[in-house]
Protein backbone atom coordinates (compact mmCIF):
# COMPACT_ATOMS: atom_id res chain seq x y z
CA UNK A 1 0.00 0.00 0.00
CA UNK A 2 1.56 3.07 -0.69
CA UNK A 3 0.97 6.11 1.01
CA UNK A 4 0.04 9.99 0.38
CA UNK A 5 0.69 12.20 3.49
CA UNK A 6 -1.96 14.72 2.20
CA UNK A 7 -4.54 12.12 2.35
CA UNK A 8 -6.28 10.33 5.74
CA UNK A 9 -5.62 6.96 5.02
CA UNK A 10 -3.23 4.95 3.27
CA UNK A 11 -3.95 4.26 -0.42
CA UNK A 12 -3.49 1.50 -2.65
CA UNK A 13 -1.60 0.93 -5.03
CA UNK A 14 -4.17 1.58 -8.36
CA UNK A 15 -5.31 5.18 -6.76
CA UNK A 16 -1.86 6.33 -5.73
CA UNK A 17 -0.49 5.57 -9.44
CA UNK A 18 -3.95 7.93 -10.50
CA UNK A 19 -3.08 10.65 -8.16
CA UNK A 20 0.33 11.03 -8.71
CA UNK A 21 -0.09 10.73 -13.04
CA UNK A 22 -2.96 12.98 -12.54
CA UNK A 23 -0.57 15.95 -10.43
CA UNK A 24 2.53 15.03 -13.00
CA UNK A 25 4.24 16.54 -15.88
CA UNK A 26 1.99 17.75 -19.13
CA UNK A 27 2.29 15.15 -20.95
CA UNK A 28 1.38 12.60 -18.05
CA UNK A 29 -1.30 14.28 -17.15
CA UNK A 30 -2.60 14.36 -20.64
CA UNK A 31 -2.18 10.36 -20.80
CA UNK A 32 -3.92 10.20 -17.40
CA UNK A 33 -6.78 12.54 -18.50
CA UNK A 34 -7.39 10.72 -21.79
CA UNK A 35 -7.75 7.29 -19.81
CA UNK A 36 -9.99 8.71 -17.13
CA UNK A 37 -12.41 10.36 -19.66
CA UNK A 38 -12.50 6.86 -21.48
CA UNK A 39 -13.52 5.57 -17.97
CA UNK A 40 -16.39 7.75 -17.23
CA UNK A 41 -17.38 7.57 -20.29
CA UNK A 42 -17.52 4.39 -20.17
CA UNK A 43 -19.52 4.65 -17.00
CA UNK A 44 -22.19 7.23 -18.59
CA UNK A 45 -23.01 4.94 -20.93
CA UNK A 46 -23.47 1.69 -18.96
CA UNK A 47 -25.39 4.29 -16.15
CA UNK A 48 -27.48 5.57 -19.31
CA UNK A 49 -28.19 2.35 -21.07
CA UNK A 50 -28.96 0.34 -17.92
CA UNK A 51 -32.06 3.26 -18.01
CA UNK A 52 -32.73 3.34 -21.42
CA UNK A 53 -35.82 0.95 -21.65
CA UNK A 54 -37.79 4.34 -19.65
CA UNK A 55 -36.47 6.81 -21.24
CA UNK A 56 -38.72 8.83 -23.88
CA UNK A 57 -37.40 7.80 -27.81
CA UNK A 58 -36.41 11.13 -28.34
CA UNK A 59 -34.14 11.12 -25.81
CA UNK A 60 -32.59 7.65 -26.55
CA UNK A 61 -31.61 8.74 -29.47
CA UNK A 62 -29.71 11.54 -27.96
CA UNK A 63 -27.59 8.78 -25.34
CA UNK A 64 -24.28 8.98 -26.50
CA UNK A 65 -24.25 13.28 -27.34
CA UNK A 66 -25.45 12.95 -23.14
CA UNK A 67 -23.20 10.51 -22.04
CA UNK A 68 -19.84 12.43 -23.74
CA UNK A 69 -21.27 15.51 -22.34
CA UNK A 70 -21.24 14.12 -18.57
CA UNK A 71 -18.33 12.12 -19.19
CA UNK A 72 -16.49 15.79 -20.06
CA UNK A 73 -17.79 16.82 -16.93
CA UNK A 74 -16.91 14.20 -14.43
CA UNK A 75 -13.80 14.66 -15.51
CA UNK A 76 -13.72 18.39 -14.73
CA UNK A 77 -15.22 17.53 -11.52
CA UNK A 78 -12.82 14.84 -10.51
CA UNK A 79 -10.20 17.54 -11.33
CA UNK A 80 -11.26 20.01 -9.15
CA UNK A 81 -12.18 18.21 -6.17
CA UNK A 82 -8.93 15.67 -6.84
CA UNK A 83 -7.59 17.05 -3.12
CA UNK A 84 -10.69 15.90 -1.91
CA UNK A 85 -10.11 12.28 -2.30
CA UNK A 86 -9.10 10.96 0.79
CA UNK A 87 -8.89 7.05 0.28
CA UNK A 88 -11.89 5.74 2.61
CA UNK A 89 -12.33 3.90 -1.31
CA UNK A 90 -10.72 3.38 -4.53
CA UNK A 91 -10.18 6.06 -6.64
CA UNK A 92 -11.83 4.45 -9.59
CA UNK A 93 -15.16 3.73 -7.45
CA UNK A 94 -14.70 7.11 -5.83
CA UNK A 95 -14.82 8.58 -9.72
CA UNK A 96 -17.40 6.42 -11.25
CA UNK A 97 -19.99 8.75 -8.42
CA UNK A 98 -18.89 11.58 -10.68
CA UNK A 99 -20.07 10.61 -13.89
CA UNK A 100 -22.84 8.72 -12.57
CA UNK A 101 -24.43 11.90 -10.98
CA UNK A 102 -23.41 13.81 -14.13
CA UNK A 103 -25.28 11.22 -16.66
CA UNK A 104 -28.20 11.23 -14.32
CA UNK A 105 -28.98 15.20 -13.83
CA UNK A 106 -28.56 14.97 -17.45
CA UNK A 107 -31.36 12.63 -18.45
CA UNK A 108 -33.70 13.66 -15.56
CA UNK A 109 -33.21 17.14 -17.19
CA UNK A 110 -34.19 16.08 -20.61
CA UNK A 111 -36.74 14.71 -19.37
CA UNK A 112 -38.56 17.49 -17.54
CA UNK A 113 -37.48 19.55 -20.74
CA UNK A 114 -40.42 18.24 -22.54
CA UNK A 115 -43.09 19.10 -19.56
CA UNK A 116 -44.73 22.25 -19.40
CA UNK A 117 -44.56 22.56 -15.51
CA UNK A 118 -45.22 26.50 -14.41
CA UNK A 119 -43.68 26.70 -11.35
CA UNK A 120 -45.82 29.45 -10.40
CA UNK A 121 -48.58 27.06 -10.65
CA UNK A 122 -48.01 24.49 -8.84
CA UNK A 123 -50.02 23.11 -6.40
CA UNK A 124 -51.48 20.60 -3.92
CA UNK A 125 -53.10 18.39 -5.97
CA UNK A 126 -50.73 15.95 -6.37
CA UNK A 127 -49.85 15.83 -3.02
CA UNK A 128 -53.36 15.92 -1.81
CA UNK A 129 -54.17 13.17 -4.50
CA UNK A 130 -51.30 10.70 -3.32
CA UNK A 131 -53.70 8.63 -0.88
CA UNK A 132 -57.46 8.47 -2.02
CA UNK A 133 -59.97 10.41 0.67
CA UNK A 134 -61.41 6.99 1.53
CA UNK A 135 -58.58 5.97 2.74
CA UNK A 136 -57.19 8.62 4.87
CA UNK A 137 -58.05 8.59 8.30
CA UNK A 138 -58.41 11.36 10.31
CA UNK A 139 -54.98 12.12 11.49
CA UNK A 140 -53.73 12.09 8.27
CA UNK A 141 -56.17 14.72 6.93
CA UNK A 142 -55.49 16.51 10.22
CA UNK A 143 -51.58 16.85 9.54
CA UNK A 144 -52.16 17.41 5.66
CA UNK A 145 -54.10 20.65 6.67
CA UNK A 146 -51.60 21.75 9.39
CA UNK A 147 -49.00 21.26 6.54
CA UNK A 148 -50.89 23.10 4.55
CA UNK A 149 -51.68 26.01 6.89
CA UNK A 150 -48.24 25.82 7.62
CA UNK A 151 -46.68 26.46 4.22
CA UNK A 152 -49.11 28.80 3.19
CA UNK A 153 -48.70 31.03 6.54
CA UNK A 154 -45.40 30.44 7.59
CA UNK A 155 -42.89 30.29 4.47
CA UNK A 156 -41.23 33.01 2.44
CA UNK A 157 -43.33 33.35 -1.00
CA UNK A 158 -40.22 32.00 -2.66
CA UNK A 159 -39.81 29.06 0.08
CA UNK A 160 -43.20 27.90 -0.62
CA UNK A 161 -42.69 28.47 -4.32
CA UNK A 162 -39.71 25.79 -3.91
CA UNK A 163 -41.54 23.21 -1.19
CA UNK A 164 -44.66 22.97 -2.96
CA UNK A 165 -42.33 22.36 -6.35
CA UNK A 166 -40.07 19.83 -4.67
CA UNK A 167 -42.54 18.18 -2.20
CA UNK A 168 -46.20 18.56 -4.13
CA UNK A 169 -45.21 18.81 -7.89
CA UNK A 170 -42.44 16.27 -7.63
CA UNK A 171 -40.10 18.06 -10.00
CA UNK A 172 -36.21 17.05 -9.72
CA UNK A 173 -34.41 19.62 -7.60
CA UNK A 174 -31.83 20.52 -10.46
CA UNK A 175 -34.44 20.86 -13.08
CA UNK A 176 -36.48 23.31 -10.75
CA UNK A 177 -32.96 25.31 -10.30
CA UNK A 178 -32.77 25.68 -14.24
CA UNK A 179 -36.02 26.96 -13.86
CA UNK A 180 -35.15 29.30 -11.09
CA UNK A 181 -31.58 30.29 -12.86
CA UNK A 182 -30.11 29.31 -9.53
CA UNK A 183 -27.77 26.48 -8.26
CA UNK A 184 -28.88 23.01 -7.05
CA UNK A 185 -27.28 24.20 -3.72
CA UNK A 186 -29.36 26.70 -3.65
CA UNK A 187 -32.46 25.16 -3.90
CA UNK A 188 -31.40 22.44 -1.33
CA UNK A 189 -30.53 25.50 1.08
CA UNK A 190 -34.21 27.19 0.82
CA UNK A 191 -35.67 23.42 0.89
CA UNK A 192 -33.90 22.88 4.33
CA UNK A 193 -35.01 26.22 5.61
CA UNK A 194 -38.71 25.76 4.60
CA UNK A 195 -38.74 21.86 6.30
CA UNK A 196 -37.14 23.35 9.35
CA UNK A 197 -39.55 25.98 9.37
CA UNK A 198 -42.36 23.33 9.06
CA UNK A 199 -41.11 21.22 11.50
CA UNK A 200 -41.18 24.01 14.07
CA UNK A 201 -44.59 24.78 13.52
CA UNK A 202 -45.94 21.66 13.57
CA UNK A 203 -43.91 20.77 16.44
CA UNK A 204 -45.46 23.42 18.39
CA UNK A 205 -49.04 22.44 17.28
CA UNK A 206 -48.36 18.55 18.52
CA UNK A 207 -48.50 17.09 15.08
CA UNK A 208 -44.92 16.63 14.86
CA UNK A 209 -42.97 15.02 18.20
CA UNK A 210 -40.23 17.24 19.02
CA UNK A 211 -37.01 15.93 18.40
């Protein structure tokens, strides 16, 4: 096992040869970069193709334009956060997450592309429509409408704007920050905010325990 004394635990052999082509000389690091963009390339396509029987025809047909794309990516990625890596894996496995994430935001935004979602129309129904009236029993309409009274009294216009897109419409966090022109970290931020919110409330209503 060799050994990196930037990194938390020692590494073996395979990811210390990728780290230490990956920091070399120009030409190296060219070799190096060339092999790791065949690899998640490699892995785009396998991630696509294993999820290509549910995928829309027009989009199939767009698979390998998608995969090179997040394979171009992952490798940017990898670059950037390289003095992240800290060994608790193998570098390989530790990349394949990168283009597996990229491939994925990818299709889930092609997707979406297609549906004519307004996010300023979105709304409970879906939610609401999740478990048939019949069905619910009284404690579950009973939260539902402290939820409700909750969002629509408590949040920010904009936090409710992004709970009700997230929670109600069901729309893939990264497609609703295209929408937004924001960042997926973004959106997670006012998402966490408008939960914690929620949670307060209904906390101090009794419909949530507190923690």
């Amino acid at each position: 096992m060799a050994y990196d004394p930037r990194m938390s635990l020692p590494l073996d052999e395979d990811s210390s040869h990728w780290l230490t082509e990956l920091r070399g000389q120009a030409q190296v690091r060219e070799r190096a970069l060339g092999r790791l963009h065949g690899m998640m390339l490699g892995v785009a396509r396998a991630e696509a193709f294993r999820r290509r029987a549910n995928l829309p025809a027009d989009i199939a047909g767009d698979l390998d334009d998608l995969c090179l794309q997040a394979a171009n990516d992952a490798v940017s990625a990898i670059i950037r956060k390289l003095d992240e890596f800290r060994g608790a894996s193998r570098f390989t496995t530790w990349a394949y997450k990168f283009a597996v994430l990229e491939i994925s935001v990818r299709l889930r935004r092609r997707v979406w592309s297609t549906r004519r979602v307004d996010l300023d129309e979105v709304s409970w129904s879906r939610l609401e429509g999740s478990v048939p009236p019949a069905e619910r029993d009284l404690e579950e309409r009973e939260l539902l409408s402290a939820v409700r009274n909750a969002v629509e009294t408590t949040l920010t216009e904009h936090q409710r704007h992004v709970f009700l897109a997230v929670v109600a419409e069901e729309i893939p966090i990264d497609v609703v920050a295209d929408r937004m022109g924001t960042t997926r970290g973004a959106v997670y931020k006012v998402l966490h905010d408008a939960r914690r919110k929620l949670r307060k409330v209904l906390q101090s209503t009794g419909h949530v325990e507190s923690a």
